[in-house]
C-alpha atoms as a PDB file:
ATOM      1  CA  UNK A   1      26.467  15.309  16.538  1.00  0.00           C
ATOM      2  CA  UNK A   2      22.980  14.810  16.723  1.00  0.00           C
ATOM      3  CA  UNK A   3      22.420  10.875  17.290  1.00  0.00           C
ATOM      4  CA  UNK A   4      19.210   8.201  17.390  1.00  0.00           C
ATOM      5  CA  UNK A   5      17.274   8.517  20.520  1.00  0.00           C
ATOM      6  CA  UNK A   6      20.004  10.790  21.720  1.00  0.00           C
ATOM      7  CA  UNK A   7      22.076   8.415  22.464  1.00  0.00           C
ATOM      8  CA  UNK A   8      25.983   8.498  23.479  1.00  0.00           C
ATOM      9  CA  UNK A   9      28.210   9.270  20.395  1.00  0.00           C
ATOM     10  CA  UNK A  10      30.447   6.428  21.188  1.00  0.00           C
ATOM     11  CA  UNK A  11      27.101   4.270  20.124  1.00  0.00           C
ATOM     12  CA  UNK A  12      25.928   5.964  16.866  1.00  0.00           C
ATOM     13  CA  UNK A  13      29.378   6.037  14.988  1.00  0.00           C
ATOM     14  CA  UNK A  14      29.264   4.791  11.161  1.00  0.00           C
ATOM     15  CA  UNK A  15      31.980   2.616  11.313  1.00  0.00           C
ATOM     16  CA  UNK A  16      31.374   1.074  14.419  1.00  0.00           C
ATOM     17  CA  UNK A  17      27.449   0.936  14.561  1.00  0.00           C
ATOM     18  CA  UNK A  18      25.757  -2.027  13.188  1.00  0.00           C
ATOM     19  CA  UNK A  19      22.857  -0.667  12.702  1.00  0.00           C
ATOM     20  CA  UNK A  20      21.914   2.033  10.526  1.00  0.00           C
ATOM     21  CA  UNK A  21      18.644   3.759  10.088  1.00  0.00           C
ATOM     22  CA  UNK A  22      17.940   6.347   7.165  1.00  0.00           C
ATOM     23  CA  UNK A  23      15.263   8.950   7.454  1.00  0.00           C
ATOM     24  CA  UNK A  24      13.232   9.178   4.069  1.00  0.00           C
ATOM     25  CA  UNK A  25      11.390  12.617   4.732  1.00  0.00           C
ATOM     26  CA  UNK A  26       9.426  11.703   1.045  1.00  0.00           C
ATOM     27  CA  UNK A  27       5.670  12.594   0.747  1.00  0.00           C
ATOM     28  CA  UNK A  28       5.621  13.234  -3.383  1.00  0.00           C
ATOM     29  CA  UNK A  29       2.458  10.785  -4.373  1.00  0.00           C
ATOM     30  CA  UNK A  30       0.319  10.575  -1.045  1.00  0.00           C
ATOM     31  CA  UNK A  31      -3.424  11.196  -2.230  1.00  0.00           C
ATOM     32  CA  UNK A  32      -5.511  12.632   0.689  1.00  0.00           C
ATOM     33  CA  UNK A  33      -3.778  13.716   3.529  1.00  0.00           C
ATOM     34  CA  UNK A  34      -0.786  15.057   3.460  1.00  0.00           C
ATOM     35  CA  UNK A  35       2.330  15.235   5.830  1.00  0.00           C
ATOM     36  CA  UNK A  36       4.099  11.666   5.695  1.00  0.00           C
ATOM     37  CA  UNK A  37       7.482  13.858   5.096  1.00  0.00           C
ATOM     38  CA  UNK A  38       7.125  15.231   8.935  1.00  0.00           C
ATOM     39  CA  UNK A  39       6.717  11.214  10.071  1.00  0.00           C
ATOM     40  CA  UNK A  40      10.961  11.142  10.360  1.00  0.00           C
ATOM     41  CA  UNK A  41      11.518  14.345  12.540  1.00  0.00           C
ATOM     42  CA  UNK A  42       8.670  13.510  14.772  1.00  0.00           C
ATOM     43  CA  UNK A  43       9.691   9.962  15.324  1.00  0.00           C
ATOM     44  CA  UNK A  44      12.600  11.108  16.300  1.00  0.00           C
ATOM     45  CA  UNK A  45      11.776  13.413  18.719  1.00  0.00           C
ATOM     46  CA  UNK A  46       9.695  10.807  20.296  1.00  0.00           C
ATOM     47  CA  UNK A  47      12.418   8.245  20.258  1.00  0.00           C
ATOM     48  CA  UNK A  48      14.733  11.029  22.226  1.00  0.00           C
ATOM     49  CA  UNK A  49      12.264  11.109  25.150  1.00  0.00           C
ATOM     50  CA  UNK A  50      12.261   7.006  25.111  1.00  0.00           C
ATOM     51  CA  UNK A  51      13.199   4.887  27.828  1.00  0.00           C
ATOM     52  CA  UNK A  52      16.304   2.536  26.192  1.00  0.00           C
ATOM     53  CA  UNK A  53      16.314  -0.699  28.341  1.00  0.00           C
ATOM     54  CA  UNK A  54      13.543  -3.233  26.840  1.00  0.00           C
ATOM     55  CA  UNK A  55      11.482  -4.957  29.300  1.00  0.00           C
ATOM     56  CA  UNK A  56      10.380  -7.924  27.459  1.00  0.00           C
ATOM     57  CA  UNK A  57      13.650  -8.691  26.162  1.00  0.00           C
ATOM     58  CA  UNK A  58      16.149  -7.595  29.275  1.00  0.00           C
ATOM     59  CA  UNK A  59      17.840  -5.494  26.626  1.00  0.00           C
ATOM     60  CA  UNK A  60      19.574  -2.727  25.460  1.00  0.00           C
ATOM     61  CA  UNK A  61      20.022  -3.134  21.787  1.00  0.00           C
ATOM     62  CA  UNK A  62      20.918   0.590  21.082  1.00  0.00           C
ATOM     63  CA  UNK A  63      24.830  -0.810  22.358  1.00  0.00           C
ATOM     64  CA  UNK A  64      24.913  -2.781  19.425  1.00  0.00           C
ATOM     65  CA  UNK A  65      25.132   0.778  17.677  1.00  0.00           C
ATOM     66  CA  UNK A  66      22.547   2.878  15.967  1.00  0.00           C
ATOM     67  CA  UNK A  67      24.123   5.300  13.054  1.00  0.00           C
ATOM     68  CA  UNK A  68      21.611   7.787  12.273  1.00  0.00           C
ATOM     69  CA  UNK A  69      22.049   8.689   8.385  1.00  0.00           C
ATOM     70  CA  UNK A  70      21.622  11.932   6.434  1.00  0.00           C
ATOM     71  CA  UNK A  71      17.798  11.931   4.961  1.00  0.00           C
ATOM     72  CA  UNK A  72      17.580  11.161   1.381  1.00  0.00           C
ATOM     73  CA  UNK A  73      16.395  14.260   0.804  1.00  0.00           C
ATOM     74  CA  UNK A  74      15.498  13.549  -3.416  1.00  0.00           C
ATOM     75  CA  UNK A  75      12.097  14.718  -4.296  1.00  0.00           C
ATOM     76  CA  UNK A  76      12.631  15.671  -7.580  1.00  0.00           C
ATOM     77  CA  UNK A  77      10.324  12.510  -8.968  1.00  0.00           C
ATOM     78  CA  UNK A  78       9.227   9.307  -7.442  1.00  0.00           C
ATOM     79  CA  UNK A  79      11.189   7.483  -9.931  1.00  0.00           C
ATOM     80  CA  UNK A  80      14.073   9.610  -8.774  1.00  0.00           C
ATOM     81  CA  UNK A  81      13.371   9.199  -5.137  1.00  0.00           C
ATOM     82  CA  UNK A  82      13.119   5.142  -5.389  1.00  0.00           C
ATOM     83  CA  UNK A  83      16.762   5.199  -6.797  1.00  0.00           C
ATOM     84  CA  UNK A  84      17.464   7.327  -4.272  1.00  0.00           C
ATOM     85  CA  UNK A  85      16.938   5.011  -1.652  1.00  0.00           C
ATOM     86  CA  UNK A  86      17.848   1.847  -3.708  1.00  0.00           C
ATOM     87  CA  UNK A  87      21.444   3.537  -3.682  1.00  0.00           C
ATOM     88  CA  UNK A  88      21.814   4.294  -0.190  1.00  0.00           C
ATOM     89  CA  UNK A  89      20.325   1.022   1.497  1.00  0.00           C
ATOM     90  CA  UNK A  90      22.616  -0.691  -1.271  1.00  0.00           C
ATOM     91  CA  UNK A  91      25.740   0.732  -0.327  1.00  0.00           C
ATOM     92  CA  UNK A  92      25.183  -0.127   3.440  1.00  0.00           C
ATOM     93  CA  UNK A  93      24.291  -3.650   2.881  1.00  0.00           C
ATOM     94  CA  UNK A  94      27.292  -3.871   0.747  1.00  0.00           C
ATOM     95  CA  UNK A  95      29.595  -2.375   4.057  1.00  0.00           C
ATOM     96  CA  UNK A  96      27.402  -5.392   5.927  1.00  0.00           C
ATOM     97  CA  UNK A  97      25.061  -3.195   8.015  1.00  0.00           C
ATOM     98  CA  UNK A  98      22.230  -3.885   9.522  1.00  0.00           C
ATOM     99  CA  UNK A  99      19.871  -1.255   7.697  1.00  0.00           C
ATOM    100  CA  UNK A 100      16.274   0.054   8.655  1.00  0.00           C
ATOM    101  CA  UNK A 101      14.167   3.395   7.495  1.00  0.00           C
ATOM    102  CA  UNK A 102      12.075   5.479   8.410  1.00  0.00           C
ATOM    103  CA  UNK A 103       9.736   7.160   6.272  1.00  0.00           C
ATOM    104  CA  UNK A 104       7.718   9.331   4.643  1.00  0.00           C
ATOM    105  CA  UNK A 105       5.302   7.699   2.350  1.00  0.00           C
ATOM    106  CA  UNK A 106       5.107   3.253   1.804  1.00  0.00           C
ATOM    107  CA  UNK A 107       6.897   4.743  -1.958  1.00  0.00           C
ATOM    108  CA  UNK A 108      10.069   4.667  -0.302  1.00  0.00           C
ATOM    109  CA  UNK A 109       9.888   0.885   0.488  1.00  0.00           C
ATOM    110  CA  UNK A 110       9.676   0.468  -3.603  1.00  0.00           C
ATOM    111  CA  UNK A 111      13.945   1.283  -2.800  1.00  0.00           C
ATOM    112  CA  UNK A 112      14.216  -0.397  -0.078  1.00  0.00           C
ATOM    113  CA  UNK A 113      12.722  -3.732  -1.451  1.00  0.00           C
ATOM    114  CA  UNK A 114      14.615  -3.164  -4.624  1.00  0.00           C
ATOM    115  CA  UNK A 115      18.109  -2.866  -2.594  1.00  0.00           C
ATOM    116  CA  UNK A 116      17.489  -6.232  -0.547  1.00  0.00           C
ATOM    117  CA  UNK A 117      16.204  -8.265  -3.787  1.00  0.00           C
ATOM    118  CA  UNK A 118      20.038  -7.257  -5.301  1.00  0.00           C
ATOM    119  CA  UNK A 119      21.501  -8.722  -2.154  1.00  0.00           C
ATOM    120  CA  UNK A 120      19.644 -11.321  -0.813  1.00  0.00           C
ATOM    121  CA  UNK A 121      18.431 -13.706  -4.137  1.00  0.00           C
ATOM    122  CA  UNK A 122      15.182 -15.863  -2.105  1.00  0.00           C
ATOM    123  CA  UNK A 123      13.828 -12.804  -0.496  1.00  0.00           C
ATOM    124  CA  UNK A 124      10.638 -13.083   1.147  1.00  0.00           C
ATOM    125  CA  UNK A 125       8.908  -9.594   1.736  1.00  0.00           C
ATOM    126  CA  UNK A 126       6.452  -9.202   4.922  1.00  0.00           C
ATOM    127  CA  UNK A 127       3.881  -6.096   4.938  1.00  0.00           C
ATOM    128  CA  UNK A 128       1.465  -4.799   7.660  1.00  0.00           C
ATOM    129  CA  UNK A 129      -0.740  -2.753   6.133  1.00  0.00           C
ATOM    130  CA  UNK A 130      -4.679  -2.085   5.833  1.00  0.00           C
ATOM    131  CA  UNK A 131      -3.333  -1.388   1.845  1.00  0.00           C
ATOM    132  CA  UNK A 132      -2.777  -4.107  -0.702  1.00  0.00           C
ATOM    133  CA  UNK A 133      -0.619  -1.710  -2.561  1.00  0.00           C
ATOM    134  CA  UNK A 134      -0.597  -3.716  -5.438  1.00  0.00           C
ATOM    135  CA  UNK A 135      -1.024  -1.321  -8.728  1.00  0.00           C
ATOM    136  CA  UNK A 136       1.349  -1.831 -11.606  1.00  0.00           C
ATOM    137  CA  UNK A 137       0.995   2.168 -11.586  1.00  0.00           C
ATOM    138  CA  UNK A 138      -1.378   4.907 -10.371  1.00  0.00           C
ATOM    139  CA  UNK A 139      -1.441   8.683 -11.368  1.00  0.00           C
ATOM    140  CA  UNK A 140       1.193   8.112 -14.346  1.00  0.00           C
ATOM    141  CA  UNK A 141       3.440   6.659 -12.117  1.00  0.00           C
ATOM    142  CA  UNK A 142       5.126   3.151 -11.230  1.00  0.00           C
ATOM    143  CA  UNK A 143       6.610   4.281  -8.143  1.00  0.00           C
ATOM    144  CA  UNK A 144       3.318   5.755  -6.269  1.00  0.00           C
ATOM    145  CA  UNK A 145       2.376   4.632  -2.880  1.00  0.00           C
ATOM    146  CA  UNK A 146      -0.277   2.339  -4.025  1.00  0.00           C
ATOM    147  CA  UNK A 147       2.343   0.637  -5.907  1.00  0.00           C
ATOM    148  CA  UNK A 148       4.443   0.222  -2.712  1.00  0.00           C
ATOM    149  CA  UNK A 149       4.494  -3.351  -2.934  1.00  0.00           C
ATOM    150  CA  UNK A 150       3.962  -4.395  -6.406  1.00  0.00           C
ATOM    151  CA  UNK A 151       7.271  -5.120  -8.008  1.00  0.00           C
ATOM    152  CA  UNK A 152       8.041  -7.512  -4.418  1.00  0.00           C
ATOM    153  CA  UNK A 153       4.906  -9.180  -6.358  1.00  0.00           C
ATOM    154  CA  UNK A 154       6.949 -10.648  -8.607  1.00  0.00           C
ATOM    155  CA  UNK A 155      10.257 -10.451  -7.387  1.00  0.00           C
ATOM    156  CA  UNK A 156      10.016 -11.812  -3.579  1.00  0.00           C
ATOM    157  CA  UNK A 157       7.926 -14.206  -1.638  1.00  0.00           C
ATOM    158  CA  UNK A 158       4.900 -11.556  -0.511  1.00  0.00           C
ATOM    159  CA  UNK A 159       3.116 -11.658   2.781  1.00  0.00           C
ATOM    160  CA  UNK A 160       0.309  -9.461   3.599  1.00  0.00           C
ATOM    161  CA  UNK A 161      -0.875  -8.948   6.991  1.00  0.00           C
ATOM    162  CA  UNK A 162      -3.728  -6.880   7.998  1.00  0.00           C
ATOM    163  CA  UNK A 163      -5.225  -5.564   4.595  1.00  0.00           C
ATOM    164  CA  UNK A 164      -8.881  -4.507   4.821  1.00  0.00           C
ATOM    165  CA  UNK A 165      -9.046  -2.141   1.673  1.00  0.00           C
ATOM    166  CA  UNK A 166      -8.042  -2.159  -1.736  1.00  0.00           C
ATOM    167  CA  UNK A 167      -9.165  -1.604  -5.371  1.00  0.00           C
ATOM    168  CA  UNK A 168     -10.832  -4.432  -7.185  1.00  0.00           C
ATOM    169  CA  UNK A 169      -7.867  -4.480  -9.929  1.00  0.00           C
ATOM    170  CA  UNK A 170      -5.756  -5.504  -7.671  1.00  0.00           C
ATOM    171  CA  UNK A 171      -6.786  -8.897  -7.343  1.00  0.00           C
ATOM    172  CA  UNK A 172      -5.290 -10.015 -10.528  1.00  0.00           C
ATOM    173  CA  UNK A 173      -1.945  -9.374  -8.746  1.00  0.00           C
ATOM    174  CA  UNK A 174      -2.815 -10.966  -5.209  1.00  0.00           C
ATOM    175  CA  UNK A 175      -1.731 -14.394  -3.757  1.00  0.00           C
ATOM    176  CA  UNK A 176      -4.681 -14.968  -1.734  1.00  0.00           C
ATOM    177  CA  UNK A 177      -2.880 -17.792  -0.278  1.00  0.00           C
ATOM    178  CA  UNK A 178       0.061 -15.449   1.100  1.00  0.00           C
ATOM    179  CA  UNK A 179      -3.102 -12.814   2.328  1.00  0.00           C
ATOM    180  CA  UNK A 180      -3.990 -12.442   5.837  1.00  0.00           C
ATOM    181  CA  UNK A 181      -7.001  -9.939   5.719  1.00  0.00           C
ATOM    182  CA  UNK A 182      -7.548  -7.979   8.832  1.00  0.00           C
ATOM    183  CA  UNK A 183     -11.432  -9.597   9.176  1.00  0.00           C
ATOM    184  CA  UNK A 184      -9.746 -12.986   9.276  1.00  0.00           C
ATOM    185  CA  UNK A 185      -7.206 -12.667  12.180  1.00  0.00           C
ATOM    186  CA  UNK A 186      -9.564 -13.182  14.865  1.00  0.00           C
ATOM    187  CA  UNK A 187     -11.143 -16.474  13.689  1.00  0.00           C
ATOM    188  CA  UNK A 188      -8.007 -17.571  13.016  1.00  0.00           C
ATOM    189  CA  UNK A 189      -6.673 -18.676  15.803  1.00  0.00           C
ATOM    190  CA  UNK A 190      -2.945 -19.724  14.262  1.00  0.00           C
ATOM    191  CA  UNK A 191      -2.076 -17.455  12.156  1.00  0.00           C
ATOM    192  CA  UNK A 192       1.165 -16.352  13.401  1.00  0.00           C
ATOM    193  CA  UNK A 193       1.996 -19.726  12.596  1.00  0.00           C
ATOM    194  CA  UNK A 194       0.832 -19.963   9.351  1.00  0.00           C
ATOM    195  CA  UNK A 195       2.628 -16.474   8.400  1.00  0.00           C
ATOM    196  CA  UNK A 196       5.732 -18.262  10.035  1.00  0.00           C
ATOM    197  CA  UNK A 197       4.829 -21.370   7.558  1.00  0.00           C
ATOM    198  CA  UNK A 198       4.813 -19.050   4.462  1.00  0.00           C
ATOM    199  CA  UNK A 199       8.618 -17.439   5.259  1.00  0.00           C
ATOM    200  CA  UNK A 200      11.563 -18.723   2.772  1.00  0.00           C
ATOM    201  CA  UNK A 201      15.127 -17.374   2.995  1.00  0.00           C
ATOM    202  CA  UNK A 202      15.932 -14.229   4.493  1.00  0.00           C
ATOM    203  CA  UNK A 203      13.199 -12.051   5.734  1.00  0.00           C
ATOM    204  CA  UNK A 204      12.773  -7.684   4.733  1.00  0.00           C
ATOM    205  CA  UNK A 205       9.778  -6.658   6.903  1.00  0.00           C
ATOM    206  CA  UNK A 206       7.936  -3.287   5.721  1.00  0.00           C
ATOM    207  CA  UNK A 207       5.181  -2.000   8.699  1.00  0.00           C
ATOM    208  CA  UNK A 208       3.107   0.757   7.466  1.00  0.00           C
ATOM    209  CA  UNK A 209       1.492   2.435  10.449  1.00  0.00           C
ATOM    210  CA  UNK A 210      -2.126   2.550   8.793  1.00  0.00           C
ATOM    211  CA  UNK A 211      -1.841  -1.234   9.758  1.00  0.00           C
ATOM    212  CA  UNK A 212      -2.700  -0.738  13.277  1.00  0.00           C
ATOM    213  CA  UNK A 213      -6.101  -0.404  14.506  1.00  0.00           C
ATOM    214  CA  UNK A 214      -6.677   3.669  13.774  1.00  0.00           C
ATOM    215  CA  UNK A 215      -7.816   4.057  17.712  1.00  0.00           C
ATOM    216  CA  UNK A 216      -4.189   4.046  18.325  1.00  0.00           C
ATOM    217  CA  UNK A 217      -2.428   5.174  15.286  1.00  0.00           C
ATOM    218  CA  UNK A 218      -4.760   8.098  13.853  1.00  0.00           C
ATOM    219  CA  UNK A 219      -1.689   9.712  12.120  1.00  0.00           C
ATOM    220  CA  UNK A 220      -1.546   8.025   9.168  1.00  0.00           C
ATOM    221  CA  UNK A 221      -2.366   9.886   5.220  1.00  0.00           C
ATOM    222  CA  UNK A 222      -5.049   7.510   5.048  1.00  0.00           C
ATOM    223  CA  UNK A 223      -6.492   5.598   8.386  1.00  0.00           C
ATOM    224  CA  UNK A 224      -8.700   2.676   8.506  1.00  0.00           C
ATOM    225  CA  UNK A 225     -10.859   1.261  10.852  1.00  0.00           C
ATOM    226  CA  UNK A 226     -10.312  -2.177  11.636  1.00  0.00           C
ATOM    227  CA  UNK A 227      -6.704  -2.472  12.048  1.00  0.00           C
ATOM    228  CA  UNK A 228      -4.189  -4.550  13.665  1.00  0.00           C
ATOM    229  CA  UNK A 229      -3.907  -4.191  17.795  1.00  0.00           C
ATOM    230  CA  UNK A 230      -0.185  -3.635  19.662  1.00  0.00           C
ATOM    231  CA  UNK A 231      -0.177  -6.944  20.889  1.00  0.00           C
ATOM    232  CA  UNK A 232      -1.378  -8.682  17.255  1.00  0.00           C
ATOM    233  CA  UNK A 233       1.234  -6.678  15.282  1.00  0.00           C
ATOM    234  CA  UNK A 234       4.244  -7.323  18.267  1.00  0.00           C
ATOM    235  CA  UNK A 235       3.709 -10.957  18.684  1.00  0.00           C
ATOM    236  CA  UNK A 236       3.838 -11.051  15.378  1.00  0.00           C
ATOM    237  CA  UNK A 237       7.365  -9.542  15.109  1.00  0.00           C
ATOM    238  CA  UNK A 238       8.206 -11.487  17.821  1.00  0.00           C
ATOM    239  CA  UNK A 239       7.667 -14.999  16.329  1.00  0.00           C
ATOM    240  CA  UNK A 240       9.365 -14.023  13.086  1.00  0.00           C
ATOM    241  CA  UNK A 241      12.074 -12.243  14.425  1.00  0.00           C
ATOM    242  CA  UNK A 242      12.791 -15.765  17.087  1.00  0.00           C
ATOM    243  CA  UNK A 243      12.507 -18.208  13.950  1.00  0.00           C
ATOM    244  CA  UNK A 244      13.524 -15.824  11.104  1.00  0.00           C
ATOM    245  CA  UNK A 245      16.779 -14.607   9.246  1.00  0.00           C
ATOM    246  CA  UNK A 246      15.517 -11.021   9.439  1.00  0.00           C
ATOM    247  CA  UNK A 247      17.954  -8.796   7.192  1.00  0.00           C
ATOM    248  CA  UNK A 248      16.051  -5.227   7.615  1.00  0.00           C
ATOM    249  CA  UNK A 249      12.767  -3.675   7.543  1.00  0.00           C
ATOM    250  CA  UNK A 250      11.369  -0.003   7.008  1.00  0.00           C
ATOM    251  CA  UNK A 251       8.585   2.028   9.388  1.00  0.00           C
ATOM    252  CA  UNK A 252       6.581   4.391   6.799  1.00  0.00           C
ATOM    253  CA  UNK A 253       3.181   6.653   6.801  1.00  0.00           C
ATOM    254  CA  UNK A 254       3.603   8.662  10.017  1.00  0.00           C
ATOM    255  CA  UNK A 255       1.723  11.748   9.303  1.00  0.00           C
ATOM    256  CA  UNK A 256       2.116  13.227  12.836  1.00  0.00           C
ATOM    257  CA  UNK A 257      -0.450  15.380  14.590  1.00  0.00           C
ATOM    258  CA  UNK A 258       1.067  18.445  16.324  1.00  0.00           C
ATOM    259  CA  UNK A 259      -2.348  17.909  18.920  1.00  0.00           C
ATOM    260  CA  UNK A 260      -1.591  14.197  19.968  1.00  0.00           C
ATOM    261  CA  UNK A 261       1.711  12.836  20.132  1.00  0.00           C
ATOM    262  CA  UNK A 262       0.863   9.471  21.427  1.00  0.00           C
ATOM    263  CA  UNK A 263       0.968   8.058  18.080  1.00  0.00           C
ATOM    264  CA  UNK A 264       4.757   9.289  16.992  1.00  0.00           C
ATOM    265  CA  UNK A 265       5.568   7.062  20.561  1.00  0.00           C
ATOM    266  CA  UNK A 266       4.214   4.203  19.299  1.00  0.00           C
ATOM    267  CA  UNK A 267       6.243   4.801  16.100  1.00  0.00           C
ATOM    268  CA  UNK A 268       9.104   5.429  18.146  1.00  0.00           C
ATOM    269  CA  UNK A 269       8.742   2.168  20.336  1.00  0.00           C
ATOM    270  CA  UNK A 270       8.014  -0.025  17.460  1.00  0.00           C
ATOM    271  CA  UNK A 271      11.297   0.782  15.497  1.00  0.00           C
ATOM    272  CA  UNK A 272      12.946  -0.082  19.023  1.00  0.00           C
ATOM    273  CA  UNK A 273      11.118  -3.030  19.972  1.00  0.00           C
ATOM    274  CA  UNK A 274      11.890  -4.828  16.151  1.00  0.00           C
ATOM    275  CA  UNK A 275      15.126  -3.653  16.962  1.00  0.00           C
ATOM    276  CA  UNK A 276      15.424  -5.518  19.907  1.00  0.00           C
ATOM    277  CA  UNK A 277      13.166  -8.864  18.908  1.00  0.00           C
ATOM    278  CA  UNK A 278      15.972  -9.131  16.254  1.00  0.00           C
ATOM    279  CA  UNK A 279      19.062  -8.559  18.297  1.00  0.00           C
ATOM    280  CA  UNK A 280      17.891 -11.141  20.540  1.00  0.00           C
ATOM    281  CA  UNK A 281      16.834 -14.193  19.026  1.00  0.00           C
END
């Protein structure tokens, strides 16, 4: 039985686990550079070779049990995929899991979103990302990855942390007011408290990696400079997780590089470190 972060079987069974994570191998819309479908395999070969007690937070949350899903393997269309995922992250929410993904392209969080919004009414929806991701639809489809977030537009309570590009259209579909741009966040020195300010109701967290600062997280389809640093992005997660009802969250845009593995770690220790800020408030 292969397991998350190789951990022992009697900590990764479905029943008992109550946490699930779902590998969403799905690269169907990405527009430059391609290989967001690898991200799942190679995070998990870096979480296998990851030390599992947490400094910061004198934990070890893999003991609350980690079930590692089947990949949801539809790539038939992105329409298809997005129900796809809807389904699955549905069905575990309704069997009261804690569930988290792992993708693959920021498409997949179009599901994912969707799922929550069915189960928890006041959702609020936080992003890191450089990308707005705000397009009603792009190349003849509604479910692209530059329409990751749109629908949570107008469904959820949108937060948007670290943005630094985007297409002028997409302003007609922006709160500014729920926008933390990634030129701001130095000059403003309380803005983890302001983000804080801005959360209503339970809280669905979706971290593409192209939100970090591309010194440290090169592997992405489409890198920015500018980004987010390890500390800005974890104290972040940090504060929400200590004063937030955090339900799930997704990890998407690994494209890994076979000639530097450093950044599938930092993938790896991410999805562990959320895991632990919110299994020890």
């Amino acid at each position: 039985m292969k397991t998350y972060a190789g951990i022992p079987t009697e900590y990764a069974q479905k029943e008992q686990s109550e946490i699930v994570l779902i590998p969403v191998p799905y690269d169907g819309t990405s527009t430059w550079k391609k290989g967001a479908d690898k991200g799942p395999d190679a995070f998990l070969h870096a979480s296998e070779n990851m030390e599992l007690y947490d400094i910061e937070t004198d934990s070890e949350v893999y003991k609350h049990g980690i079930y590692l899903d089947t990949p949801v393997n539809e790539n038939t269309s992105p329409e298809a995929m997005v129900d796809a995922v809807c389904d699955r992250v549905e069905t575990y929410l309704q069997n009261k899991k804690f569930v988290t993904l792992f993708g693959g392209e920021h498409s997949i969080s179009i599901g994912s979103i969707r799922a929550f919004k069915k189960h928890f009414e006041k959702l609020t929806v936080l992003q890191i990302d450089a990308h707005a991701d705000l397009r009603p639809s792009y190349e003849g489809s509604t479910c692209n990855h530059a329409c990751a977030v749109f629908e949570a537009s107008k469904t959820t309570n949108l937060i948007q942390v670290g943005i630094r590009s985007m297409d002028a259209s997409e302003n007609e579909h922006m709160d500014r007011n729920n926008v933390f741009f990634a030129h701001e966040l130095s000059s403003r020195t309380n803005w983890i408290q302001e983000v804080l300010d801005k959360c209503k109701g339970p809280l669905f967290i979706t971290i593409d990696l192209d939100g970090f600062d591309s010194g440290i997280m090169p592997s992405t389809g489409t890198p920015e400079p500018g980004g987010m640093s390890w500390e800005q992005v974890t104290n972040l997660l940090k504060a929400v997780c200590s004063s937030q009802q955090v339900v799930g969250f997704d990890i998407v845009e690994l494209c890994p590089n076979a000639h530097n593995a450093a950044p599938d770690f930092l993938a790896a220790k991410l999805y562990y470190k959320l895991l632990s800020y919110v299994f020890n408030r």
